[in-house]
C-alpha atoms as a PDB file:
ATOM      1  CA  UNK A   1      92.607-115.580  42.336  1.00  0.00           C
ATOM      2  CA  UNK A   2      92.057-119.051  42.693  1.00  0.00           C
ATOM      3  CA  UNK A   3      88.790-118.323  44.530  1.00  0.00           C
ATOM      4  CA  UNK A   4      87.305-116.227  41.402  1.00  0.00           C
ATOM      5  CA  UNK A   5      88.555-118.659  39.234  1.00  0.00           C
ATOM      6  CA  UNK A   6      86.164-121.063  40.881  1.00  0.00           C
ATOM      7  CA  UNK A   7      83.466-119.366  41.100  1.00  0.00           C
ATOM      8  CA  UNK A   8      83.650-118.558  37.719  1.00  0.00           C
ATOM      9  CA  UNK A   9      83.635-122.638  36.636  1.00  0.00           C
ATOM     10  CA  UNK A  10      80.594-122.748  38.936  1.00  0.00           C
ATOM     11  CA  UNK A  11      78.718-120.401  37.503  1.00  0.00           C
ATOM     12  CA  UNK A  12      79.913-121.417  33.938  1.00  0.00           C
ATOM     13  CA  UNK A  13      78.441-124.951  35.424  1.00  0.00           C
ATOM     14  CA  UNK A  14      75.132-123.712  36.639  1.00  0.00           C
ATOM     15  CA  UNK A  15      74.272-121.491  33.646  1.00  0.00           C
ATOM     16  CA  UNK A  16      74.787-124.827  31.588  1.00  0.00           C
ATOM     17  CA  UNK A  17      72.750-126.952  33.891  1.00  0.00           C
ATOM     18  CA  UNK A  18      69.936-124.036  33.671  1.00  0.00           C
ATOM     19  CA  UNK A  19      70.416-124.583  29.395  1.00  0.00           C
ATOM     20  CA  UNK A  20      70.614-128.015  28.962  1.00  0.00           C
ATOM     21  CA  UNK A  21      68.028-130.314  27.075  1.00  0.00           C
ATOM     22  CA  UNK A  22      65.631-131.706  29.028  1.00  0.00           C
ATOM     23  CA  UNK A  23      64.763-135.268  27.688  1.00  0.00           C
ATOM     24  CA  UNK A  24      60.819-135.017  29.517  1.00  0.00           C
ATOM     25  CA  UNK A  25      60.105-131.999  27.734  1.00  0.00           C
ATOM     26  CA  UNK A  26      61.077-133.226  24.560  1.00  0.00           C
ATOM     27  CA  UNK A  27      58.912-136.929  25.551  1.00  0.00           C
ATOM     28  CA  UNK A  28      55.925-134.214  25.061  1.00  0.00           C
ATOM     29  CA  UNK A  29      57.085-132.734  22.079  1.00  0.00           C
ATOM     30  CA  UNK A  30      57.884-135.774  20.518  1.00  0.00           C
ATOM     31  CA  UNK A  31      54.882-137.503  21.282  1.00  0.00           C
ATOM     32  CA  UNK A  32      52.647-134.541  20.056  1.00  0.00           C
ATOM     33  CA  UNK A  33      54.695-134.298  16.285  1.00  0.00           C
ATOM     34  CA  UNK A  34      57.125-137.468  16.028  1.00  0.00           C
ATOM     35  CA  UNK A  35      55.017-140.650  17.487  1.00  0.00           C
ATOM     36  CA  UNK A  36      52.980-141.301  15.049  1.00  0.00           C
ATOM     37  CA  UNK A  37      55.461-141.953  12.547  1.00  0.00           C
ATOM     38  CA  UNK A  38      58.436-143.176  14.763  1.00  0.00           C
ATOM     39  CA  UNK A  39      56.312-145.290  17.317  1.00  0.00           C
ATOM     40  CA  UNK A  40      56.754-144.240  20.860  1.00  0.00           C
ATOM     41  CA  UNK A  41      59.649-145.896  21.430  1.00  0.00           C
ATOM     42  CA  UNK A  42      61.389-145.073  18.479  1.00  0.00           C
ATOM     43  CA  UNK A  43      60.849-147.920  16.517  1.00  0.00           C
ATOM     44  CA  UNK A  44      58.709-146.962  12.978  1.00  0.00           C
ATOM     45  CA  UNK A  45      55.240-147.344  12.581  1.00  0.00           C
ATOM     46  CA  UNK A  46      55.030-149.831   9.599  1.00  0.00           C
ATOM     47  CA  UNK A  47      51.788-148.350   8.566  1.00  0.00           C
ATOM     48  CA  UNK A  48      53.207-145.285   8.170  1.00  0.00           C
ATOM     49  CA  UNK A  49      56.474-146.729   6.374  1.00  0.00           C
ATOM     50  CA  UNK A  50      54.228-148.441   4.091  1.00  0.00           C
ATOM     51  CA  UNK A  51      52.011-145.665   3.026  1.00  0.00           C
ATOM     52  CA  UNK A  52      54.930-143.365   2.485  1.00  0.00           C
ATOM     53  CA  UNK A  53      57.100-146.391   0.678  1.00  0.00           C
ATOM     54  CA  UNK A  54      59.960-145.500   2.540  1.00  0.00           C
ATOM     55  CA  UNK A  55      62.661-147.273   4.433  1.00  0.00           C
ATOM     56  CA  UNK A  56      62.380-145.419   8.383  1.00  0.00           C
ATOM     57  CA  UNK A  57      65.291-146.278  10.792  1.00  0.00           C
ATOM     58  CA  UNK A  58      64.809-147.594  14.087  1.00  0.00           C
ATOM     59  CA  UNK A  59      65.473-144.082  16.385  1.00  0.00           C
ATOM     60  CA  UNK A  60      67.319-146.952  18.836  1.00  0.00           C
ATOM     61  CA  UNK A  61      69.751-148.010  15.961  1.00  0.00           C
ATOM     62  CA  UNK A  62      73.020-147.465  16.011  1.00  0.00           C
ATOM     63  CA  UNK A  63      73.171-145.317  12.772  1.00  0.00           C
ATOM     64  CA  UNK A  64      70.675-142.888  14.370  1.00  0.00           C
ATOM     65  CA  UNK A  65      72.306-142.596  18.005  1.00  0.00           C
ATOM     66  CA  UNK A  66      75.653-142.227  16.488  1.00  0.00           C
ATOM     67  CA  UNK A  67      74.474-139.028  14.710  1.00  0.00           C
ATOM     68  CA  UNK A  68      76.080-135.489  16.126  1.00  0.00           C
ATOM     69  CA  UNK A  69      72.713-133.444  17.715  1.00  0.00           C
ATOM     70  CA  UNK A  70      73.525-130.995  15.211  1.00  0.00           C
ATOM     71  CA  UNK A  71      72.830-133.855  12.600  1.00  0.00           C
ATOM     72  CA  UNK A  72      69.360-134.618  14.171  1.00  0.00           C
ATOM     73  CA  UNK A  73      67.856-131.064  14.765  1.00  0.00           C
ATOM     74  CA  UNK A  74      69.271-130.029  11.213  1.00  0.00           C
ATOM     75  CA  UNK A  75      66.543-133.310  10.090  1.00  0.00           C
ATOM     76  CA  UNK A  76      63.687-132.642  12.268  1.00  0.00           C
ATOM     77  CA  UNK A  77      63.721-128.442  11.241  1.00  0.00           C
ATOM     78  CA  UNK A  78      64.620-128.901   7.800  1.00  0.00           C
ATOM     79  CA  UNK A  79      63.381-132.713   7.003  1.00  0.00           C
ATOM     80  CA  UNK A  80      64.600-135.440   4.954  1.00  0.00           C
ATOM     81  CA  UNK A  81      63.264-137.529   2.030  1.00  0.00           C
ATOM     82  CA  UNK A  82      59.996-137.867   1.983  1.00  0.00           C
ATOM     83  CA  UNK A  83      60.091-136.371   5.894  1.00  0.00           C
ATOM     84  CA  UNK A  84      58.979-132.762   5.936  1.00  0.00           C
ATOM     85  CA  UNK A  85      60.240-130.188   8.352  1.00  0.00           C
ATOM     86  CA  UNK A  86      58.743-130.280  11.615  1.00  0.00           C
ATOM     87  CA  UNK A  87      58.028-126.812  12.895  1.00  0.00           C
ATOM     88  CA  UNK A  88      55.623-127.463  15.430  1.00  0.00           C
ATOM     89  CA  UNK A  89      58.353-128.550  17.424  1.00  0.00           C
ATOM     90  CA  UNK A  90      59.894-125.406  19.131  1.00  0.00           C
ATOM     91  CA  UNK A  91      62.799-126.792  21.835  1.00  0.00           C
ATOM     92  CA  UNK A  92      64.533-129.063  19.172  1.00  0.00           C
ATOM     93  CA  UNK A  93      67.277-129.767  21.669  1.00  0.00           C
ATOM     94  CA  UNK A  94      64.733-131.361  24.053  1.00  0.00           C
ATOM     95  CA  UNK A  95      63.430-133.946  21.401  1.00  0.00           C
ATOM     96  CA  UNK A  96      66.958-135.009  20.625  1.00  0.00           C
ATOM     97  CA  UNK A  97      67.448-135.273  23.856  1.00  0.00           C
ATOM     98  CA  UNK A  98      64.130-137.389  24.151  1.00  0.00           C
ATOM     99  CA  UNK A  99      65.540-139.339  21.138  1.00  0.00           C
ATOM    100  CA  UNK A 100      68.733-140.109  22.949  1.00  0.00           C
ATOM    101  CA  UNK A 101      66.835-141.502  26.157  1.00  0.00           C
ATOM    102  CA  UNK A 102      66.148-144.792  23.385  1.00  0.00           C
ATOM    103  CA  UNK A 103      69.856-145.516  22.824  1.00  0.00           C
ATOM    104  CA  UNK A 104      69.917-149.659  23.449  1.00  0.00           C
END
């Protein structure tokens, strides 16, 4: 019993491994749909900010990282403000992912 029951964590373990985000994917996704507007390293593009009039957070902030993933896909598929929804973007979980590799 004991044997099945580990077997059973490992493949629980693999198929999640096989799932997970994968930060470099979303770098390519975010870089094709998100840099412009959030800088490459997450920091805004004051251009951009200025155009737009808006107030963008830093994607490094503490506000941001502190968000649930939930929080962050529900604002890159359905937008925010003056930020539309970004559908070009098809693995959401990736670019958060991404997003999370700029935590300071």
């Amino acid at each position: 019993m004991r044997m099945y029951l580990t077997m059973f964590v490992l493949t629980l373990a693999a198929a999640a491994a096989m799932y997970a985000a994968d930060a470099k994917a979303g770098k390519a996704a975010y870089d094709t749909s998100c840099k412009s507007c959030h800088g490459p390293d997450g920091a805004p593009n004051p251009a951009v900010a200025k155009m737009m009039k808006v107030e963008m957070k830093d994607l490094k902030s503490p506000e941001v990282q502190s968000m649930s993933n939930e929080a962050m896909e529900t604002i890159i598929t359905k937008g925010k403000g003056k930020m539309k929804a970004i559908t070009a973007v098809k693995s959401v979980d990736d670019v958060v992912a991404h997003v999370r590799s700029f935590k300071k």
